[in-house]
Protein backbone atom coordinates (compact mmCIF):
# COMPACT_ATOMS: atom_id res chain seq x y z
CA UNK A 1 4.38 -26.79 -6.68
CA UNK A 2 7.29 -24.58 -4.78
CA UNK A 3 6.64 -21.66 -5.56
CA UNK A 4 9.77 -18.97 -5.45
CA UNK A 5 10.07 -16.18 -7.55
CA UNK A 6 12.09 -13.05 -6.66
CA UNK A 7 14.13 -11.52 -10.06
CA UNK A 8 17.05 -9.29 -8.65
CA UNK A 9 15.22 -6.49 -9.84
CA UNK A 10 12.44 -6.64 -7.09
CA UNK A 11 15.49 -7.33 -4.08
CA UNK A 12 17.04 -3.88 -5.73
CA UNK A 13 13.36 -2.47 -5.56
CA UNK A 14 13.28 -3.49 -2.00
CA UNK A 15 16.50 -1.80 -1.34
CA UNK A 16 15.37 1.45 -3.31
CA UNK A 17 11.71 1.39 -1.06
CA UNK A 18 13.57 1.70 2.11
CA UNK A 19 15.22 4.59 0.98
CA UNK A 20 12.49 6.82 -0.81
CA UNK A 21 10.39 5.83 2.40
CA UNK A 22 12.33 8.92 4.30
CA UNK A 23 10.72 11.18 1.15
CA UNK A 24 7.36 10.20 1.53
CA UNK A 25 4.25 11.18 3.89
CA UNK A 26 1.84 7.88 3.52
CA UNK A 27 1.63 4.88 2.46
CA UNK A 28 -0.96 3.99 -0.21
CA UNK A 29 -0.83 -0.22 -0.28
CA UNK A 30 -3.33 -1.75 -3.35
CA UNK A 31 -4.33 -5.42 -2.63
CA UNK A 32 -6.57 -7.45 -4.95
CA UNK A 33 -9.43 -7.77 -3.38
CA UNK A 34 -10.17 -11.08 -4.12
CA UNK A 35 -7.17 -12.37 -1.94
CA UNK A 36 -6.44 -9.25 0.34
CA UNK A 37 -4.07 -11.20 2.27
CA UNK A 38 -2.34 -13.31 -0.03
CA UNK A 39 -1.86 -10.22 -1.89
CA UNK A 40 -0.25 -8.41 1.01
CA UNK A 41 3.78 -8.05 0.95
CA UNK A 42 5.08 -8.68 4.70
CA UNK A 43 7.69 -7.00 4.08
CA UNK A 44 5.40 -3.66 4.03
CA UNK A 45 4.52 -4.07 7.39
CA UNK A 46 8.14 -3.96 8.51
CA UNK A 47 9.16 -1.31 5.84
CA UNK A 48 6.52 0.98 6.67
CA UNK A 49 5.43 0.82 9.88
CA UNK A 50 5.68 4.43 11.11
CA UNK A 51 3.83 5.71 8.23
CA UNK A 52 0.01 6.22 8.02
CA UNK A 53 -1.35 3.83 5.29
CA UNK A 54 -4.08 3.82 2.93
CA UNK A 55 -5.07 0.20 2.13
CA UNK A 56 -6.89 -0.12 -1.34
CA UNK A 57 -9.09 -3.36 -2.12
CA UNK A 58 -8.60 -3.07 -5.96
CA UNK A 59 -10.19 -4.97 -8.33
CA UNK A 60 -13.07 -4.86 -6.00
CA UNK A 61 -15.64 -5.09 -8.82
CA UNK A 62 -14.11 -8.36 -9.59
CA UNK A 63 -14.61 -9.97 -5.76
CA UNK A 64 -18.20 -10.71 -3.83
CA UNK A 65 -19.56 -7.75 -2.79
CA UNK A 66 -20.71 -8.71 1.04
CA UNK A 67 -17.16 -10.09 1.51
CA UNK A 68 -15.31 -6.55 -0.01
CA UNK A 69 -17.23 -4.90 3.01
CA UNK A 70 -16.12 -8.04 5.64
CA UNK A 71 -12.61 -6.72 4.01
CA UNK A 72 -12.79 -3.10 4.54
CA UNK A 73 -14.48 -3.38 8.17
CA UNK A 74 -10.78 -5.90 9.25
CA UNK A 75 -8.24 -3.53 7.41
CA UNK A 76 -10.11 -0.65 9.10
CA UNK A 77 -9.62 -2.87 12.65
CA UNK A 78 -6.03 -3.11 12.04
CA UNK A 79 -5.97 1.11 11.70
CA UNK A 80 -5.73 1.44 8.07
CA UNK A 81 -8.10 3.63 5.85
CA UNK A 82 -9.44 1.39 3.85
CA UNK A 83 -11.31 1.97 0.34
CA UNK A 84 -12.90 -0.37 -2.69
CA UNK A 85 -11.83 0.13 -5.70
CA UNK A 86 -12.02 -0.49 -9.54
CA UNK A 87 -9.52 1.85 -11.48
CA UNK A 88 -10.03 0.51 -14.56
CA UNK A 89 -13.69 2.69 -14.67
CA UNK A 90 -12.18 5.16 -12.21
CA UNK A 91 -14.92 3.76 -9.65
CA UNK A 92 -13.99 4.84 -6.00
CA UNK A 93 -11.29 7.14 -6.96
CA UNK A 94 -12.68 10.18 -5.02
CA UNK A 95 -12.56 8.21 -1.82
CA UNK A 96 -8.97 7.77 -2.46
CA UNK A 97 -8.66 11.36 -2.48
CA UNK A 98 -10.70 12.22 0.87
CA UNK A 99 -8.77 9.31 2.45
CA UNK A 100 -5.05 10.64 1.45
CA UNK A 101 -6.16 14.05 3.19
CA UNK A 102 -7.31 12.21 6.08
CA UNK A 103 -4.79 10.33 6.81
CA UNK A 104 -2.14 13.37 6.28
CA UNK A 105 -4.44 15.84 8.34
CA UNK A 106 -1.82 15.88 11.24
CA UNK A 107 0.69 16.50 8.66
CA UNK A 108 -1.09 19.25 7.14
CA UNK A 109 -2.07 20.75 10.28
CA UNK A 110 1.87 20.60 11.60
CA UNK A 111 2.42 22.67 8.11
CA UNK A 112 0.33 25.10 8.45
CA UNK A 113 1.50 25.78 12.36
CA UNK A 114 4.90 26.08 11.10
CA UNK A 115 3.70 28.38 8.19
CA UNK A 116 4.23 26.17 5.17
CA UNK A 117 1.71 26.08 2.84
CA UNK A 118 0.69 24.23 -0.30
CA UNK A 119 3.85 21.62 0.76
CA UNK A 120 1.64 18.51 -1.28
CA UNK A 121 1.19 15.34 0.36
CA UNK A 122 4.02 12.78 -1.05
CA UNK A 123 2.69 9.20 -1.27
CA UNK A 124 4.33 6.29 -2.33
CA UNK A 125 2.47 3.29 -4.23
CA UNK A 126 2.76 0.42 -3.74
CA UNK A 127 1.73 -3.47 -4.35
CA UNK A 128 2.46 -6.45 -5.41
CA UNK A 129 2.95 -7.31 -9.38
CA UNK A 130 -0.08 -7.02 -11.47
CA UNK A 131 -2.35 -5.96 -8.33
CA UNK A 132 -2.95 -2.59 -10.94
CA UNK A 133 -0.88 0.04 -9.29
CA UNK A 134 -0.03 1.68 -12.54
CA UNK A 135 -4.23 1.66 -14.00
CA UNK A 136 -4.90 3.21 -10.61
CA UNK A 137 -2.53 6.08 -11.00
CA UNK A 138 -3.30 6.94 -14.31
CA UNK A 139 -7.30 6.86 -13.38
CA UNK A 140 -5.95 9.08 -9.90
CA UNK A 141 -3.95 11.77 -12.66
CA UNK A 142 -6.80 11.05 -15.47
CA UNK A 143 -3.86 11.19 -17.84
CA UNK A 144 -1.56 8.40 -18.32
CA UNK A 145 1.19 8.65 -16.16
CA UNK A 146 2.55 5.33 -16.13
CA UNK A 147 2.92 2.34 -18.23
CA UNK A 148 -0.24 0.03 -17.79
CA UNK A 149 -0.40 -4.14 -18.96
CA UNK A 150 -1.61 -7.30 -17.56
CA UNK A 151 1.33 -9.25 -17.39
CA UNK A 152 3.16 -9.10 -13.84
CA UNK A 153 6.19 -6.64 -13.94
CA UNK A 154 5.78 -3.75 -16.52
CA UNK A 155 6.31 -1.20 -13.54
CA UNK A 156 10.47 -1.45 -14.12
CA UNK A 157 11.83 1.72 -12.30
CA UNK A 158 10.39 4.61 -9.48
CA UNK A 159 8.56 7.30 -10.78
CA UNK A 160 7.16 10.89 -9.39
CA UNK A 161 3.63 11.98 -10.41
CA UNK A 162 2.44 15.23 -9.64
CA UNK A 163 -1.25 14.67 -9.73
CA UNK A 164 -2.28 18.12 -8.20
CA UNK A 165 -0.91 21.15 -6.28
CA UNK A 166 -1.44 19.22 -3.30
CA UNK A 167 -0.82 15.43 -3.70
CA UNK A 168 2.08 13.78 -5.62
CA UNK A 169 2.65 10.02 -6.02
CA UNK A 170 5.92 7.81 -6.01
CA UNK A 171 4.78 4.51 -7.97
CA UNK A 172 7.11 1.59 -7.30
CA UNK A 173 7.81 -1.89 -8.88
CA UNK A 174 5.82 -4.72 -7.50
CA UNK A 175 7.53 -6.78 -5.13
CA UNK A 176 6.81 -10.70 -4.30
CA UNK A 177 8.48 -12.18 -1.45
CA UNK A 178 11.25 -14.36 -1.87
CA UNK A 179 9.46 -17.94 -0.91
CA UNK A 180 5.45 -18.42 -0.33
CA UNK A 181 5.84 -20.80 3.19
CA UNK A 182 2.11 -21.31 2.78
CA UNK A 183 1.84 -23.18 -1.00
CA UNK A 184 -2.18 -21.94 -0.67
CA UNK A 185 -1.22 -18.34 -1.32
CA UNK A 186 1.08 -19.42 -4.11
CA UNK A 187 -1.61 -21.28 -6.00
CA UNK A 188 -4.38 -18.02 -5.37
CA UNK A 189 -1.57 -15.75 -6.51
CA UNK A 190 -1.02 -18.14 -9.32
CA UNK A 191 -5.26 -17.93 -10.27
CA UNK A 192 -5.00 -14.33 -10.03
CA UNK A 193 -2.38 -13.93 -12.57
CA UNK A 194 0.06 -12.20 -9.92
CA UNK A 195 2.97 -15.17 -11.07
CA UNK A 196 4.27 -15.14 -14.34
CA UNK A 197 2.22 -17.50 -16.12
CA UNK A 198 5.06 -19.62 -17.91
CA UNK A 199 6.51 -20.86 -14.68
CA UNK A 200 2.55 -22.02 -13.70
CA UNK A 201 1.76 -25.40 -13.10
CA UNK A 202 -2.10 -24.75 -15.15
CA UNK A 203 -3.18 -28.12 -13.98
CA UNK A 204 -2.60 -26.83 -10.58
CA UNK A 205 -3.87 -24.10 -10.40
CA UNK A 206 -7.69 -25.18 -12.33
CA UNK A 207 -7.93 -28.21 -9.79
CA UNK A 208 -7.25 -25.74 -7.24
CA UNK A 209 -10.08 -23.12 -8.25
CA UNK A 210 -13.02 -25.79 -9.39
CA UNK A 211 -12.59 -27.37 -5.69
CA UNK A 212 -13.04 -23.49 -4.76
CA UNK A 213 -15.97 -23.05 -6.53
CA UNK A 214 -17.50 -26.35 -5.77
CA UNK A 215 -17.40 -25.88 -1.80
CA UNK A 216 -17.96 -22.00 -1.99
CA UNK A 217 -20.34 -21.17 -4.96
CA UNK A 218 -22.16 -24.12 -5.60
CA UNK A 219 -23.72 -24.40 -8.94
CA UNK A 220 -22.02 -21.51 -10.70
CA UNK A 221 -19.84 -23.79 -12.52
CA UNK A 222 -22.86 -26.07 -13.38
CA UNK A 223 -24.54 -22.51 -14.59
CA UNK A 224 -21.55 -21.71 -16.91
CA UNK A 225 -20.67 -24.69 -18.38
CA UNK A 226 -23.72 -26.77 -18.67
CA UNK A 227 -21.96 -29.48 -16.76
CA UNK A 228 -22.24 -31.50 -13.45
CA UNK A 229 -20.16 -30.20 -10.91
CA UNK A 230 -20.53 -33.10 -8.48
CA UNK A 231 -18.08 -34.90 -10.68
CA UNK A 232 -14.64 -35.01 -9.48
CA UNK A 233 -12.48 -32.14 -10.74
CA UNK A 234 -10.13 -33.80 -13.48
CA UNK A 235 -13.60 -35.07 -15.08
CA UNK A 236 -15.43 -31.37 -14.57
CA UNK A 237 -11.93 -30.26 -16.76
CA UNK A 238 -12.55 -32.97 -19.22
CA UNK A 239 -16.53 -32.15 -19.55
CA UNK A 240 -15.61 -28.34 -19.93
CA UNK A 241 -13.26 -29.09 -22.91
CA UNK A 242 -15.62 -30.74 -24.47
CA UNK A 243 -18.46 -28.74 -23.85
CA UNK A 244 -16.39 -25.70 -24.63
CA UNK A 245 -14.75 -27.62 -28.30
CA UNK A 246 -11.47 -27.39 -26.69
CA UNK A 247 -10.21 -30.44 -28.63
CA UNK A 248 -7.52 -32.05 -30.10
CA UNK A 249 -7.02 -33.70 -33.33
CA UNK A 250 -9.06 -37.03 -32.89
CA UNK A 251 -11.64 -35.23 -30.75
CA UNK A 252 -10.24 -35.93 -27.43
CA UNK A 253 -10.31 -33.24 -24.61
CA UNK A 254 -7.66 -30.66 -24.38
CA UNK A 255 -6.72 -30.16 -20.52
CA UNK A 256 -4.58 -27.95 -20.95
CA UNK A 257 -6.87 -25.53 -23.08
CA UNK A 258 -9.90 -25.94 -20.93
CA UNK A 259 -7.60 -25.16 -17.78
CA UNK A 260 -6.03 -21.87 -19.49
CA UNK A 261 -10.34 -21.12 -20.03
CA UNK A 262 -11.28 -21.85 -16.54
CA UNK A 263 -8.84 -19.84 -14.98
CA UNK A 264 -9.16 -16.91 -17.79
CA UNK A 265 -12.53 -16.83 -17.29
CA UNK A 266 -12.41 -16.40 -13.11
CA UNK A 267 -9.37 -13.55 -14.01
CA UNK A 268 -11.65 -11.52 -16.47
CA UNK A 269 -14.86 -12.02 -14.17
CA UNK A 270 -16.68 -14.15 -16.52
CA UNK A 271 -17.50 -16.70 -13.80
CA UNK A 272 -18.53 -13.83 -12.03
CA UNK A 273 -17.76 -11.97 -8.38
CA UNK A 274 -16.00 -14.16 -6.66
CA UNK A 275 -13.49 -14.08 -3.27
CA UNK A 276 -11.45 -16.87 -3.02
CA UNK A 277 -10.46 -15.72 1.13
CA UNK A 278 -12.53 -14.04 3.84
CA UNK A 279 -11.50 -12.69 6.95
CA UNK A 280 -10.24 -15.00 9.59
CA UNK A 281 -9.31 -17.97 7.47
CA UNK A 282 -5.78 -19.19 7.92
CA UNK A 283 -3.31 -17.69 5.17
């Protein structure tokens, strides 16, 4: 598959982000932390580069563990403050917080020189779609602030939350990049569920994951499915529809419904913590 998918609302959101970047103090950058670097917008680097940043590995409860902490100790390399995170449970939220005031401690300290006080911090949020920018503000301002889903997109327009007297939060759409040159980070942004789903080659992206699985967790797939994953991937697919009843009329396997499972059940963590990059691998 080619994968290319940039709606002219994210090039107007790109357009809007260099503007409110002159309004804002820090950058705070979610990534899933299952593919921290696929996840990544390049463009960020450009747009932002004379801001401090904040890098957040979210969905962190999702990913392997030991390989969240290879994660945090190369974002931390590059300079960025870097913290695990699952906002859905609110889990690592108060590192966020002692993060944002480290990283705006010169700021705060040129404030208080000049005499201004209680100026907040302004941060602007941002990520790609469906990384969970939106569940992690509303778990930041324990309210909810924003809209939340699980489809890519719901985040339409900017919005200001004030979470506190001293921090507020600009939460912006989620941008893709206009064309994926490598078609490997296409197909883990496609498992993730950071692509709209109807323009998702399925077949794809379940061939994709199983030979994932296979070379880098060996047996979990066995473990879960009761079948043998030294078969070649199209038959593992056709030995988890069955096992699973995904059948159609006649009894014959359903690919396409054991795909949609395979892939649901990495997404949702069913299959388990898994990373599907680690530091230093080409992306």
């Amino acid at each position: 598959m080619n994968y290319q998918w940039y709606p002219g609302h994210m090039a107007k959101a790109k357009r809007q982000m260099q503007e409110d970047l002159k309004l804002v103090d820090l950058i705070i950058e979610l990534v899933d932390a299952r593919i921290p670097l696929s996840s990544r917008n390049p463009d960020i680097d450009q747009l932002a580069a004379n801001k401090p940043r904040i890098v957040l590995l979210n969905k962190s409860d999702l990913a392997d563990d030991d390989i969240n902490e290879l994660w945090k100790k190369y974002f931390e390399e590059q300079g960025f403050l870097t913290v695990s995170l699952d906002s859905r449970q609110s889990k690592g939220i108060r590192p966020v917080s002692e993060a944002v005031n480290k990283a705006c401690a010169a700021k705060i300290e040129r404030d208080r020189k000049r005499g201004i006080k209680n100026r907040p911090v302004r941060a602007m949020v941002t990520g790609i779609p469906n990384v969970g920018k939106s569940t992690f503000i509303n778990s930041f301002a324990k309210k909810a602030a924003t809209k939340t889903g699980n489809k890519p997109g719901v985040t339409k327009g900017r919005q200001w939350i004030k979470l506190s007297k001293t921090v507020e939060l600009l939460d912006t759409p989620g941008i893709l990049w206009p064309k994926f040159d490598n078609n490997e980070v296409g197909i883990k942004l496609g498992i993730t569920g950071s692509i709209n789903d109807d323009i998702l080659d399925k077949e794809e992206l379940a061939v994709n994951l199983i030979m994932y699985l296979k070379e880098n967790y060996e047996g979990l797939l066995a473990d879960r499915y009761n079948i043998d994953e030294k078969n070649k991937e199209y038959d593992i697919i056709s030995e988890i529809a069955l096992v699973r009843k995904c059948l159609l009329k006649g009894g014959e396997a359903d690919y396409l419904k054991a795909e949609r499972l395979i892939i649901d059940d990495f997404r949702s963590g069913r299959l388990g913590r898994i990373s599907l990059e680690k530091p230093g691998e080409v992306v």
